[in-house]
Protein backbone atom coordinates (compact mmCIF):
# COMPACT_ATOMS: atom_id res chain seq x y z
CA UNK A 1 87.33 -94.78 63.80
CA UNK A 2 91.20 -94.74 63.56
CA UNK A 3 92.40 -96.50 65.49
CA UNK A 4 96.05 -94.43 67.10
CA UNK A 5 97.41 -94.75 70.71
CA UNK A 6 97.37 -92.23 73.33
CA UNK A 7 100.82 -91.52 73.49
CA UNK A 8 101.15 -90.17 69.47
CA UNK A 9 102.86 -86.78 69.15
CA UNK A 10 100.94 -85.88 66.05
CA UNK A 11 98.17 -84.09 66.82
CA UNK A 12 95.21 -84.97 64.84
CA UNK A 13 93.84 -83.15 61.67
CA UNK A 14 90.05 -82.14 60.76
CA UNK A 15 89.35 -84.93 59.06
CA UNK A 16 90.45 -87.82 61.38
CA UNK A 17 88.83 -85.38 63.82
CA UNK A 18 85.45 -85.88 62.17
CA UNK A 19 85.67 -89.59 61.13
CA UNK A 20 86.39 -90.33 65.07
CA UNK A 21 83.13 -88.39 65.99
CA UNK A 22 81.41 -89.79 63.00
CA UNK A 23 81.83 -93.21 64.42
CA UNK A 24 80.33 -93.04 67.24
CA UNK A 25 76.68 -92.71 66.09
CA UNK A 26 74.29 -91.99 63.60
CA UNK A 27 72.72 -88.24 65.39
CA UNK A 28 74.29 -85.81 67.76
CA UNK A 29 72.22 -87.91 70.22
CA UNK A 30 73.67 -90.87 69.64
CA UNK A 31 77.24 -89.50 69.72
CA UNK A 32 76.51 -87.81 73.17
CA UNK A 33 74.83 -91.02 74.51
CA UNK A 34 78.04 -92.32 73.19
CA UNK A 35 80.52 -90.37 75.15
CA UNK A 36 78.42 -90.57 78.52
CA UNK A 37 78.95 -94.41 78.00
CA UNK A 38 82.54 -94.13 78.17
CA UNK A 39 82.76 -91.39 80.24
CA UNK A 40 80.44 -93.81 83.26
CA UNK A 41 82.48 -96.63 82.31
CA UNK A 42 85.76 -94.69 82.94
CA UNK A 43 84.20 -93.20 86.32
CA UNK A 44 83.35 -97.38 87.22
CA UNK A 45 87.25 -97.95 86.69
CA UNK A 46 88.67 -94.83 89.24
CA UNK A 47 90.24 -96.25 92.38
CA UNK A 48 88.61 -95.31 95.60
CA UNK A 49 89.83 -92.73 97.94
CA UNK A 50 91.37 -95.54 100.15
CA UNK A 51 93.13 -97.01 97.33
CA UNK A 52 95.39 -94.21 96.51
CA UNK A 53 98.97 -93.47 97.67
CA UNK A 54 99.21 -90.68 99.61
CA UNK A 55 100.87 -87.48 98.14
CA UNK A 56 101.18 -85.81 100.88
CA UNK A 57 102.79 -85.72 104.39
CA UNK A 58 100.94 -84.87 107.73
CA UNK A 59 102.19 -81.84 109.47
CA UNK A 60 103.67 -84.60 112.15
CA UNK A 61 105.76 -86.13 109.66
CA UNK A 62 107.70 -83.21 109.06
């Protein structure tokens, strides 16, 4: 899989496209099982309710 940070401004071709999917498992099955692994360990990682700054004001505050 190539390996290219977040933050590039180039958006990826086809092929670099397919070589990323390709690497993450043999079958369709594998590449979905793949993706819900990341995607649970991602969800594991989010910060709480309580643990986020608050965006917005009560109506007291103004």
């Amino acid at each position: 899989m190539t390996d290219r940070p977040d933050d590039t401004a180039e958006p990826r071709d086809a092929d670099e496209l397919t070589e990323a999917v390709d690497d993450l498992g043999d079958t369709a099955d594998d590449r979905l099982d793949a993706v819900a692994e990341h995607n649970e360990s991602l969800e594991e990682r989010l910060p709480s309710d309580d643990e986020l700054p608050r965006t917005h004001r009560s109506p007291e505050q103004g």
